[in-house]
PDB file of N, CA and C in Angstrom:
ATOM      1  N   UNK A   1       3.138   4.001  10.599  1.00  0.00           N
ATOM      2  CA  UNK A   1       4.576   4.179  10.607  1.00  0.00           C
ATOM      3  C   UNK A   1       4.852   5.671  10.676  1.00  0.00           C
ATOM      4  N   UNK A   2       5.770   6.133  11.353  1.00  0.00           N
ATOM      5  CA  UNK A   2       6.129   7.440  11.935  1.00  0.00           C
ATOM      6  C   UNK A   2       7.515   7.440  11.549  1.00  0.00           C
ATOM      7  N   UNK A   3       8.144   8.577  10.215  1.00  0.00           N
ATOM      8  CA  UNK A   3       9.450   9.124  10.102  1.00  0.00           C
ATOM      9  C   UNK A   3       9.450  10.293  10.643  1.00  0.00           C
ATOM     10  N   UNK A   4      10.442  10.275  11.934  1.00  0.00           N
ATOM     11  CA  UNK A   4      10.924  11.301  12.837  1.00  0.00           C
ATOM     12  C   UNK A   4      12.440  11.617  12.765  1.00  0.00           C
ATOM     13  N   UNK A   5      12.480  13.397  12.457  1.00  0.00           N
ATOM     14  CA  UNK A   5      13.343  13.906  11.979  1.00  0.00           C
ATOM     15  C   UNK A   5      13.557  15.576  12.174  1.00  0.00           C
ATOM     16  N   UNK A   6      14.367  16.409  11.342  1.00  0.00           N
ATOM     17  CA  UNK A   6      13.805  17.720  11.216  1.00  0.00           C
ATOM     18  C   UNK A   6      14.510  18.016  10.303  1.00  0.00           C
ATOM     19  N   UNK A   7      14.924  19.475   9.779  1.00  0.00           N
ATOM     20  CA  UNK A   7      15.047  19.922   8.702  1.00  0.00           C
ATOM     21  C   UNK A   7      16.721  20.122   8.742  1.00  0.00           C
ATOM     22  N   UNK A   8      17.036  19.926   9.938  1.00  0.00           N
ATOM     23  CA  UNK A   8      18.490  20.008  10.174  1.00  0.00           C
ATOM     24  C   UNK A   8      18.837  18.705  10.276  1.00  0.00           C
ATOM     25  N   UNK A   9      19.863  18.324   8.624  1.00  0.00           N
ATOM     26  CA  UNK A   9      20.125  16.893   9.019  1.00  0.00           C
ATOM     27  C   UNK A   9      21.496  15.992   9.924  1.00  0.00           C
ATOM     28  N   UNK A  10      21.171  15.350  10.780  1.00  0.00           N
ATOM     29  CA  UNK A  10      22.323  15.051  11.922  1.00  0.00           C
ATOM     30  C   UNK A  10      23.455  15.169  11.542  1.00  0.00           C
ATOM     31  N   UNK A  11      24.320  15.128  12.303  1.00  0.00           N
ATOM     32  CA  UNK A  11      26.273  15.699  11.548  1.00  0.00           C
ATOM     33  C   UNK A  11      26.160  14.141  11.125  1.00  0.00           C
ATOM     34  N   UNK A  12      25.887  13.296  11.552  1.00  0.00           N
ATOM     35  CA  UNK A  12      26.430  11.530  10.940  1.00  0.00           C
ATOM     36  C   UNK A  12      25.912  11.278   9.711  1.00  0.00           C
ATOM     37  N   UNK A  13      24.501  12.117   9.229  1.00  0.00           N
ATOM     38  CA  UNK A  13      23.574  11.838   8.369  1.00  0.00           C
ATOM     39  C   UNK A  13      23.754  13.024   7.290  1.00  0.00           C
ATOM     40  N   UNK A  14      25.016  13.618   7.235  1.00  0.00           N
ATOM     41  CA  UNK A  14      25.045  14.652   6.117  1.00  0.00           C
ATOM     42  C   UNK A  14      24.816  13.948   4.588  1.00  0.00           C
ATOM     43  N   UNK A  15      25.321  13.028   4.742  1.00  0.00           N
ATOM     44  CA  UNK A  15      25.641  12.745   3.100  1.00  0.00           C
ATOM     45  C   UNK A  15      23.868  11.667   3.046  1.00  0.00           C
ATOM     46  N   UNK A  16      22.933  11.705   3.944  1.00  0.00           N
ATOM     47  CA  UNK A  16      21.724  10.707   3.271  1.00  0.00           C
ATOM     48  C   UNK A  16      20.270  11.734   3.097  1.00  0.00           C
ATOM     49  N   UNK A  17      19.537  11.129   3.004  1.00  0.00           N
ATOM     50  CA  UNK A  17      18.260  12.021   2.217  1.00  0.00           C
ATOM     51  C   UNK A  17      17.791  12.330   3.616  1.00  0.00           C
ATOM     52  N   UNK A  18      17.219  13.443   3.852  1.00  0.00           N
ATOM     53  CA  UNK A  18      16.268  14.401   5.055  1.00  0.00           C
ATOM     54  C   UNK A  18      15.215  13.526   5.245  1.00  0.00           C
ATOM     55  N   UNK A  19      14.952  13.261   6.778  1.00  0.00           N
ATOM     56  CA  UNK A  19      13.787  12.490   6.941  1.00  0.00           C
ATOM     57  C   UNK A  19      12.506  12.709   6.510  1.00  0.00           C
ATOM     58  N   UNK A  20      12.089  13.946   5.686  1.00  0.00           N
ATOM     59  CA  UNK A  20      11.320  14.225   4.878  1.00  0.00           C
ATOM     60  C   UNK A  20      11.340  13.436   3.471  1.00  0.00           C
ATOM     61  N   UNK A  21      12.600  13.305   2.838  1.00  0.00           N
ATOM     62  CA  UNK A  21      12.656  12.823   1.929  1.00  0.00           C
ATOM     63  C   UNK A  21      12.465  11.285   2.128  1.00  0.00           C
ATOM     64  N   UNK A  22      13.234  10.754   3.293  1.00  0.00           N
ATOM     65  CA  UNK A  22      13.321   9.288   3.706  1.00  0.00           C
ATOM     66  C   UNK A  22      11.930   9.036   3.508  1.00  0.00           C
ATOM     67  N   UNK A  23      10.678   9.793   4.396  1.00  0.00           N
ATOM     68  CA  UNK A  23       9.312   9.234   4.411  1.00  0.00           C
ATOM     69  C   UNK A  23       8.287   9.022   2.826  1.00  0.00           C
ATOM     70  N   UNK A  24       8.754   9.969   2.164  1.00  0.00           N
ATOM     71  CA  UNK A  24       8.268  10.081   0.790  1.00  0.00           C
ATOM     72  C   UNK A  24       8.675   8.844   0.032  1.00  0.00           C
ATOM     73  N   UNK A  25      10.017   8.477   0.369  1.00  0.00           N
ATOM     74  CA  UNK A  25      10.888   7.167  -0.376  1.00  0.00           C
ATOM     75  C   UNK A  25      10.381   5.954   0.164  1.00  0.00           C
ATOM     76  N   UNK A  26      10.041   5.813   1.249  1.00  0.00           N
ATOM     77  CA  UNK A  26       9.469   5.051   2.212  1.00  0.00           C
ATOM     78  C   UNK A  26       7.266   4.782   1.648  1.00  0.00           C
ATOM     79  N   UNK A  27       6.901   5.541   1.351  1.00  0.00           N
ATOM     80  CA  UNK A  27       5.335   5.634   0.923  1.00  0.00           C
ATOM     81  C   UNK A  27       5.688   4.760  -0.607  1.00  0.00           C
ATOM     82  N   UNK A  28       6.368   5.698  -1.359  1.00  0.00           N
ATOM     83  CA  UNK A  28       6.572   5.114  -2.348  1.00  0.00           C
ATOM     84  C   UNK A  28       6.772   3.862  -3.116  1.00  0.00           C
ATOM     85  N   UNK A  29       7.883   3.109  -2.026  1.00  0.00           N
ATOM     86  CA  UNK A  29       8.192   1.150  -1.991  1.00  0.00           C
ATOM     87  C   UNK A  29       7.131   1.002  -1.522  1.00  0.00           C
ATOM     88  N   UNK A  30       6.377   1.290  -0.340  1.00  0.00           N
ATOM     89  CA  UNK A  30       5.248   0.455   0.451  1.00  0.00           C
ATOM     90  C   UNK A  30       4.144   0.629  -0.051  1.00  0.00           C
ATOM     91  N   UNK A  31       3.990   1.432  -1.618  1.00  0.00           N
ATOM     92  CA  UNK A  31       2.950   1.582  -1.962  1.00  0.00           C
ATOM     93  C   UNK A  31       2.885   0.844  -3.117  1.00  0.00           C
ATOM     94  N   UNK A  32       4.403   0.418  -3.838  1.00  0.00           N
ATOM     95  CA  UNK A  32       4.816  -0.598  -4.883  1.00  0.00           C
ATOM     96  C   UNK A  32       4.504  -2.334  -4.342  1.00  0.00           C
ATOM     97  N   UNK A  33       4.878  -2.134  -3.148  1.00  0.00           N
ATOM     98  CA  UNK A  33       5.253  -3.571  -2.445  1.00  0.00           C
ATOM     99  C   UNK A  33       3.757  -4.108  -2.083  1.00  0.00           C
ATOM    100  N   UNK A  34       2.901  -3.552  -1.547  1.00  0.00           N
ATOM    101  CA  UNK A  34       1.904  -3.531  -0.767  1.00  0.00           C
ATOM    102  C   UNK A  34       0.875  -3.046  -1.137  1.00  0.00           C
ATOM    103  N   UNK A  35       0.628  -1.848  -2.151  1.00  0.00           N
ATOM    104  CA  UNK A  35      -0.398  -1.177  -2.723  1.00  0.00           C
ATOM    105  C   UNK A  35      -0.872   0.124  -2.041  1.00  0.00           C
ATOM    106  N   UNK A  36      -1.520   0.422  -2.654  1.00  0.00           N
ATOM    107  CA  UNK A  36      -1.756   2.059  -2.592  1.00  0.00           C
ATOM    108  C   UNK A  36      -2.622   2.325  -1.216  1.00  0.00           C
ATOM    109  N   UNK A  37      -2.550   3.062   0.088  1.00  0.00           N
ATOM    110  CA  UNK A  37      -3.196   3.340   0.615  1.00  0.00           C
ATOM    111  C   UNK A  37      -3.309   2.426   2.078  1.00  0.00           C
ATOM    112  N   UNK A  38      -2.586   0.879   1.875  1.00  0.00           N
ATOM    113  CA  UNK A  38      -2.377   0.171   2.625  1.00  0.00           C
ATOM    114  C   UNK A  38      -1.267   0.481   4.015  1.00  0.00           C
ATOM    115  N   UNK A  39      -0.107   1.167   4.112  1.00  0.00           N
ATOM    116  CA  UNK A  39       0.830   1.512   5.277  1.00  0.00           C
ATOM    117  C   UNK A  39       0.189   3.049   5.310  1.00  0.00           C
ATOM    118  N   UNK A  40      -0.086   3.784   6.318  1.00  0.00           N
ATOM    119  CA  UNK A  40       0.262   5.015   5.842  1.00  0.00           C
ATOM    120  C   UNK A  40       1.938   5.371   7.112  1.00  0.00           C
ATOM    121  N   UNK A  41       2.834   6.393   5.916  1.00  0.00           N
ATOM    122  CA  UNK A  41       3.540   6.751   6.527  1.00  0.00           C
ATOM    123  C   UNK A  41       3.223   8.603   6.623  1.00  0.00           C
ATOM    124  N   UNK A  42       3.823   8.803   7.848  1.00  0.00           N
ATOM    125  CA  UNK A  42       3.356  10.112   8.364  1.00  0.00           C
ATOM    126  C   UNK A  42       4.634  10.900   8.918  1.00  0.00           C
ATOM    127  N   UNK A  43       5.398  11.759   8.664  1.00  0.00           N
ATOM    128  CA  UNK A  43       6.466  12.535   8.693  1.00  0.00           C
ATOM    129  C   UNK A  43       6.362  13.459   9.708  1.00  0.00           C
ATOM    130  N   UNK A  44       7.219  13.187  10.914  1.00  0.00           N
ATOM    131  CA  UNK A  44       7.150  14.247  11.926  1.00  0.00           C
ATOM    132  C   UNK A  44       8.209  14.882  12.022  1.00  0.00           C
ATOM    133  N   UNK A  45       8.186  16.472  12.359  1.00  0.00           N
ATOM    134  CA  UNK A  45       9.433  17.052  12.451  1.00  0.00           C
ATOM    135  C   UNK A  45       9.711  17.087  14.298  1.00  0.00           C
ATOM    136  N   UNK A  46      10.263  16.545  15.234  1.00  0.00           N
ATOM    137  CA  UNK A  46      10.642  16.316  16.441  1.00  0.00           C
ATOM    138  C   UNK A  46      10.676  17.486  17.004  1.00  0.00           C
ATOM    139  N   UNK A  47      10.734  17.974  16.454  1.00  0.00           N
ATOM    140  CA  UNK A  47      11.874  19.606  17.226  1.00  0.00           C
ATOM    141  C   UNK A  47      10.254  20.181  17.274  1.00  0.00           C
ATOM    142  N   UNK A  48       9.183  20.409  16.494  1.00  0.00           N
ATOM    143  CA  UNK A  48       7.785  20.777  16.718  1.00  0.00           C
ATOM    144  C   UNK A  48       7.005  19.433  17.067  1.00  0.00           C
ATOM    145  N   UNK A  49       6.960  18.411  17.548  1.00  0.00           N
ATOM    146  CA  UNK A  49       6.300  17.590  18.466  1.00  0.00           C
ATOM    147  C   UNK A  49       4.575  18.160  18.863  1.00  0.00           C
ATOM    148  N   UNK A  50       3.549  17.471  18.148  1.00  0.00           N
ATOM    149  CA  UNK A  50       2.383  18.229  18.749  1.00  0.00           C
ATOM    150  C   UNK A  50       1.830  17.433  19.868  1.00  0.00           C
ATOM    151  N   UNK A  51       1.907  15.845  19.375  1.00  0.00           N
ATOM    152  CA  UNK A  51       0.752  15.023  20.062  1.00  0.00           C
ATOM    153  C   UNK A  51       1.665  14.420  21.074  1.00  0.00           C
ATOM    154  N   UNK A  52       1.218  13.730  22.627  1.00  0.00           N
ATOM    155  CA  UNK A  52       2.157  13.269  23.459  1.00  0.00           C
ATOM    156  C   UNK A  52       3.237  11.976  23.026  1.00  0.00           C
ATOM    157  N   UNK A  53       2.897  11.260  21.869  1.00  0.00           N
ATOM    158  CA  UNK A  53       3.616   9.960  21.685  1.00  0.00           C
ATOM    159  C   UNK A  53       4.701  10.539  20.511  1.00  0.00           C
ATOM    160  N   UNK A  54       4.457  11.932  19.859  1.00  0.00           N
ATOM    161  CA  UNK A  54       5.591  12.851  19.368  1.00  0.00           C
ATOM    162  C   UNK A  54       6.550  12.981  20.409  1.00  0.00           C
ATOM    163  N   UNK A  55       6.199  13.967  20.933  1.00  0.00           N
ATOM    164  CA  UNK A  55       6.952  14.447  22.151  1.00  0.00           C
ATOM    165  C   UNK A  55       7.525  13.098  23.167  1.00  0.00           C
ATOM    166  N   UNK A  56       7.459  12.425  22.783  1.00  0.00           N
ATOM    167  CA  UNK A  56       7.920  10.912  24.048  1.00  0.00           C
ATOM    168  C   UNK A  56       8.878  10.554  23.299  1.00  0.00           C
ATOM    169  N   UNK A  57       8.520  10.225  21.584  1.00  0.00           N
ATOM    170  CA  UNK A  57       9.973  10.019  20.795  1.00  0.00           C
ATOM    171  C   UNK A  57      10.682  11.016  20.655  1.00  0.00           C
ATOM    172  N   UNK A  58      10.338  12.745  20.808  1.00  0.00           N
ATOM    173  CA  UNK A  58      11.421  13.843  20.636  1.00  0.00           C
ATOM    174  C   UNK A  58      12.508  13.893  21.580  1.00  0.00           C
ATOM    175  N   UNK A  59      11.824  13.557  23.160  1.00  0.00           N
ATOM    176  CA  UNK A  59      12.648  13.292  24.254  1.00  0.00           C
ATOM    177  C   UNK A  59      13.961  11.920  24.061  1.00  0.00           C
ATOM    178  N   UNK A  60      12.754  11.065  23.643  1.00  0.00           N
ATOM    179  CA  UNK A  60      13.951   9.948  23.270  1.00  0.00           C
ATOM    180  C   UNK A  60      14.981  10.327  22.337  1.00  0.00           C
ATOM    181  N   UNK A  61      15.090  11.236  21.461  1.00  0.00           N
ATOM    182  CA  UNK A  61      16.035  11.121  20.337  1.00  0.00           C
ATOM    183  C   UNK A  61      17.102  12.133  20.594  1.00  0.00           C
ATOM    184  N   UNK A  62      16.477  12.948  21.689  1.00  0.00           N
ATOM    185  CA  UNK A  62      17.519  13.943  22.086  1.00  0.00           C
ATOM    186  C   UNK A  62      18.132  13.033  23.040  1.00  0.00           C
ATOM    187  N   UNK A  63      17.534  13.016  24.382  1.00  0.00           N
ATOM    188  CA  UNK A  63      18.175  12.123  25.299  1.00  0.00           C
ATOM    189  C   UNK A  63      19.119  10.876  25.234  1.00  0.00           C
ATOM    190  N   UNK A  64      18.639  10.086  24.220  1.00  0.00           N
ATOM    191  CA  UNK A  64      19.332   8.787  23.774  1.00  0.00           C
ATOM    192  C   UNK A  64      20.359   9.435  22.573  1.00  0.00           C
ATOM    193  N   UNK A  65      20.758  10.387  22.048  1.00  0.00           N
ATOM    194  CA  UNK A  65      21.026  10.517  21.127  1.00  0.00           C
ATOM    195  C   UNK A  65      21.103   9.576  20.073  1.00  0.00           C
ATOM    196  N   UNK A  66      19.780   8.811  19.230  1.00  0.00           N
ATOM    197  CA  UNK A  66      19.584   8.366  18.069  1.00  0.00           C
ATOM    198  C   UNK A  66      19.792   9.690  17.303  1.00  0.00           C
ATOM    199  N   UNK A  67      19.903   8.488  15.907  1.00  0.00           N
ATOM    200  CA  UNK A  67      19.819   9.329  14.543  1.00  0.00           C
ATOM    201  C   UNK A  67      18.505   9.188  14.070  1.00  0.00           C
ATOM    202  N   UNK A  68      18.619  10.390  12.992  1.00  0.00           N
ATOM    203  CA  UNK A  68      17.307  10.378  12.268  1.00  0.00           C
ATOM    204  C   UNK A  68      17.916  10.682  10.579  1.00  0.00           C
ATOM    205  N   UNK A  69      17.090  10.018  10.344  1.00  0.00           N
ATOM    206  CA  UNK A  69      15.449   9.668  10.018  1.00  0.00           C
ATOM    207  C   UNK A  69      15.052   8.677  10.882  1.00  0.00           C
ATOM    208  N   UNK A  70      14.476   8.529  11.975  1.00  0.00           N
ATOM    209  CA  UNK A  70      14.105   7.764  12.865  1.00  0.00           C
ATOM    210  C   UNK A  70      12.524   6.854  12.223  1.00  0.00           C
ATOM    211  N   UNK A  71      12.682   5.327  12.247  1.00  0.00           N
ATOM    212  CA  UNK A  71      11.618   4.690  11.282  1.00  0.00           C
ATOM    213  C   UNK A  71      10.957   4.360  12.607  1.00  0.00           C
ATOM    214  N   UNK A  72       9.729   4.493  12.993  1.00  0.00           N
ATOM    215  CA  UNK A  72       9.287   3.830  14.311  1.00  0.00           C
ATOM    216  C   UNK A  72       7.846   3.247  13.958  1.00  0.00           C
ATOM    217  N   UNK A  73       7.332   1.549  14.019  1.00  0.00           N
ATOM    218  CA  UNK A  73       6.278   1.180  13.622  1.00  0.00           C
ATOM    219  C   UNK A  73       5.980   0.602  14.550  1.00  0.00           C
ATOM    220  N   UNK A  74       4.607   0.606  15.364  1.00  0.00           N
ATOM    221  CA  UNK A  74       3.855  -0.041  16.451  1.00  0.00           C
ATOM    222  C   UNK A  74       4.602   0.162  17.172  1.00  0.00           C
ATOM    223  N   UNK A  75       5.312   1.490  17.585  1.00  0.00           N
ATOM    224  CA  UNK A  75       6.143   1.614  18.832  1.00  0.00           C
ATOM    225  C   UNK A  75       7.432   1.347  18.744  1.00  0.00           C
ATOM    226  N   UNK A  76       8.326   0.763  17.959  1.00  0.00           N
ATOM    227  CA  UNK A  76       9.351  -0.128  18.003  1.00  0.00           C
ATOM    228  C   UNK A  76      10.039   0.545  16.785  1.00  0.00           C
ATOM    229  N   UNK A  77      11.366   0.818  17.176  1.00  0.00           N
ATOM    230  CA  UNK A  77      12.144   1.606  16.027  1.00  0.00           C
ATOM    231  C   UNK A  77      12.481   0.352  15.359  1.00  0.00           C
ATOM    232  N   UNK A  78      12.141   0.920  13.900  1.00  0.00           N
ATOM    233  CA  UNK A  78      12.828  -0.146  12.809  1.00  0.00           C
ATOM    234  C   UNK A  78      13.819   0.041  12.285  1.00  0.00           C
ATOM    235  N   UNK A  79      14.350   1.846  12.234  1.00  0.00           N
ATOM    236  CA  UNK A  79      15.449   2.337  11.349  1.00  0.00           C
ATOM    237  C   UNK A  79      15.659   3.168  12.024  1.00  0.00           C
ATOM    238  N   UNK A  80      16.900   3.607  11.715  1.00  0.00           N
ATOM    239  CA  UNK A  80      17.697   4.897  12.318  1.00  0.00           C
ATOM    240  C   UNK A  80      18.604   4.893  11.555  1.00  0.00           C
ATOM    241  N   UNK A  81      18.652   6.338  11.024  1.00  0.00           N
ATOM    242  CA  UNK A  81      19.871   6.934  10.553  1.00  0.00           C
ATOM    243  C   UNK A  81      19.972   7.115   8.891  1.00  0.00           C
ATOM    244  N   UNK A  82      20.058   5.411   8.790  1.00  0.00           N
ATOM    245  CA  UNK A  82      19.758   5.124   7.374  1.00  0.00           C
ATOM    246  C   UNK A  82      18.905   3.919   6.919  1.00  0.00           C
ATOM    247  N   UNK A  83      17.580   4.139   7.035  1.00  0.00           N
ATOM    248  CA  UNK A  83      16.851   2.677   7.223  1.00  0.00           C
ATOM    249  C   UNK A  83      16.590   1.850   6.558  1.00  0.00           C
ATOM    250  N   UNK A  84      16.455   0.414   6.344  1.00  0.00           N
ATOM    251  CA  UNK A  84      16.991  -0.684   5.808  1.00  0.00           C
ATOM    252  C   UNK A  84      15.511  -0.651   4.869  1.00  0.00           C
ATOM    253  N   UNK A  85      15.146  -1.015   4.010  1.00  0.00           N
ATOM    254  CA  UNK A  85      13.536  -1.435   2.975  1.00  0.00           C
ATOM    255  C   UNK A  85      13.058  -2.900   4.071  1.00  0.00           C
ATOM    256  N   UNK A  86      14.604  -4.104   3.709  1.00  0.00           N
ATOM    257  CA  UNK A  86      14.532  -5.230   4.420  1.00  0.00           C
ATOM    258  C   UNK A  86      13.715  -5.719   5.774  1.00  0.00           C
ATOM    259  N   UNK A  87      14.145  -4.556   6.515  1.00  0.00           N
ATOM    260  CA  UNK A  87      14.161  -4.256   8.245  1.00  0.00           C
ATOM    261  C   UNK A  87      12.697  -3.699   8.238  1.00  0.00           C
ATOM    262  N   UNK A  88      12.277  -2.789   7.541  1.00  0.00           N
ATOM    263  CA  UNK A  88      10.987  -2.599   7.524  1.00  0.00           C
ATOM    264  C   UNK A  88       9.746  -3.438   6.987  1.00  0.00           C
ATOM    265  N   UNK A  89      10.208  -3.866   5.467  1.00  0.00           N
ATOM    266  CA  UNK A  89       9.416  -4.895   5.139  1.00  0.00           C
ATOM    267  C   UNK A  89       9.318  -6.211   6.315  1.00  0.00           C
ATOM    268  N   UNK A  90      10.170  -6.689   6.796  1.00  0.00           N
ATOM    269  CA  UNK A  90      10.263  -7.986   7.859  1.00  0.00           C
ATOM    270  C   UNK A  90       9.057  -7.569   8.624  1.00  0.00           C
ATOM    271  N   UNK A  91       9.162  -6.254   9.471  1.00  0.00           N
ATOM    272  CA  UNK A  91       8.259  -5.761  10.705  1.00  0.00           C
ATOM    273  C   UNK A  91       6.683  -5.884  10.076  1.00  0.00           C
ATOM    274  N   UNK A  92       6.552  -5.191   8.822  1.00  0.00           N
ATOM    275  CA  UNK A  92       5.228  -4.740   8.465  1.00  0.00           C
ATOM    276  C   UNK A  92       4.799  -6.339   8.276  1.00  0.00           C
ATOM    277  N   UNK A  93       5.549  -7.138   7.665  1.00  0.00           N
ATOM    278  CA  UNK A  93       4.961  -8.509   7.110  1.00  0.00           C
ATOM    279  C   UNK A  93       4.866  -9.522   8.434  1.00  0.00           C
ATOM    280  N   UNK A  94       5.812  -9.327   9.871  1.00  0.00           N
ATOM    281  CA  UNK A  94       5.238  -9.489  10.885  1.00  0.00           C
ATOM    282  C   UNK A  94       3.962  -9.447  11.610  1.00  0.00           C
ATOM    283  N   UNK A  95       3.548  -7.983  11.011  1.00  0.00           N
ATOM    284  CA  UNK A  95       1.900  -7.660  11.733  1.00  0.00           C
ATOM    285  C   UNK A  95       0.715  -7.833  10.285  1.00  0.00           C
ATOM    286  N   UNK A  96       1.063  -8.789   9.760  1.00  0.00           N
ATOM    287  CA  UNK A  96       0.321  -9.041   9.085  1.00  0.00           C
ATOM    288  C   UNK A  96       0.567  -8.736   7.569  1.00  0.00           C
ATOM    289  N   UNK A  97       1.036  -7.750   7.329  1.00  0.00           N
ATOM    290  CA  UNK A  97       0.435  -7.105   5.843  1.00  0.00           C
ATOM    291  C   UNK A  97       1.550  -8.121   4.556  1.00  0.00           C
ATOM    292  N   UNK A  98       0.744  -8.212   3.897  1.00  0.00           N
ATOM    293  CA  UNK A  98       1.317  -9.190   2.691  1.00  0.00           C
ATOM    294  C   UNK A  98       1.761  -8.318   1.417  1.00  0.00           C
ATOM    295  N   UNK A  99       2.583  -9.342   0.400  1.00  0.00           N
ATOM    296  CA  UNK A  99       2.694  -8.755  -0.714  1.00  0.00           C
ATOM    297  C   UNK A  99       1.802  -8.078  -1.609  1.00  0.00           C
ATOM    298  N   UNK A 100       1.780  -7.252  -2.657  1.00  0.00           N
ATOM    299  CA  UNK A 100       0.541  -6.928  -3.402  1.00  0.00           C
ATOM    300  C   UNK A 100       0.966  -8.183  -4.261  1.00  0.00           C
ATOM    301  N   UNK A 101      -0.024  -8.875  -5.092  1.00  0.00           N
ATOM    302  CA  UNK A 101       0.283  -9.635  -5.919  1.00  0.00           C
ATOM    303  C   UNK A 101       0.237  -9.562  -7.526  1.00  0.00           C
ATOM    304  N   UNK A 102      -0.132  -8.104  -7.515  1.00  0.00           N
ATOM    305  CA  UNK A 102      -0.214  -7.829  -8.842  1.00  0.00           C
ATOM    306  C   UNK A 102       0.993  -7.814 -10.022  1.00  0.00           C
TER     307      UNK A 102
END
């Protein structure tokens, strides 16, 4: 899972947490829900893009003008803007991954 963002947060997204913060909040449930070490989430800042599938969503987010915190898992945006726990849990439990049962 990839939170794509930057340090400047969108004019729509003043009042929610920096996609930095989103991804940290995001590790945190999926590490309650699911257990430790199981999703990893990985925080990109767009605007520095290193690897080509960075740079393919930086283009997209300028071009399309999405919002960010942009949630994108197996390719497929799950969240934007302000992203749902719901909307993400559905996707991850789609490709398999289950509750922790502890």
């Amino acid at each position: 899972m990839t939170v794509y963002g930057t340090e400047q947060l969108c004019a729509s997204c003043v009042n929610l947490p920096s996609a930095k913060e989103t991804a940290e909040w995001l590790r945190a449930a999926l590490a309650r829900k699911y257990g430790e070490n199981i999703c990893e989430v990985r925080y990109c800042d767009f605007q520095q893009a290193v690897t080509e599938e960075d740079k393919s969503w930086a283009e997209r987010i300028v071009g399309e003008d999405l919002w960010y915190p942009l949630v994108v898992i197996s390719g497929e945006i799950v969240g934007e803007g302000n992203p749902k726990l719901k909307d993400i849990y559905k996707k991850l439990e789609g490709l398999g991954l289950s509750a922790n049962e502890a």
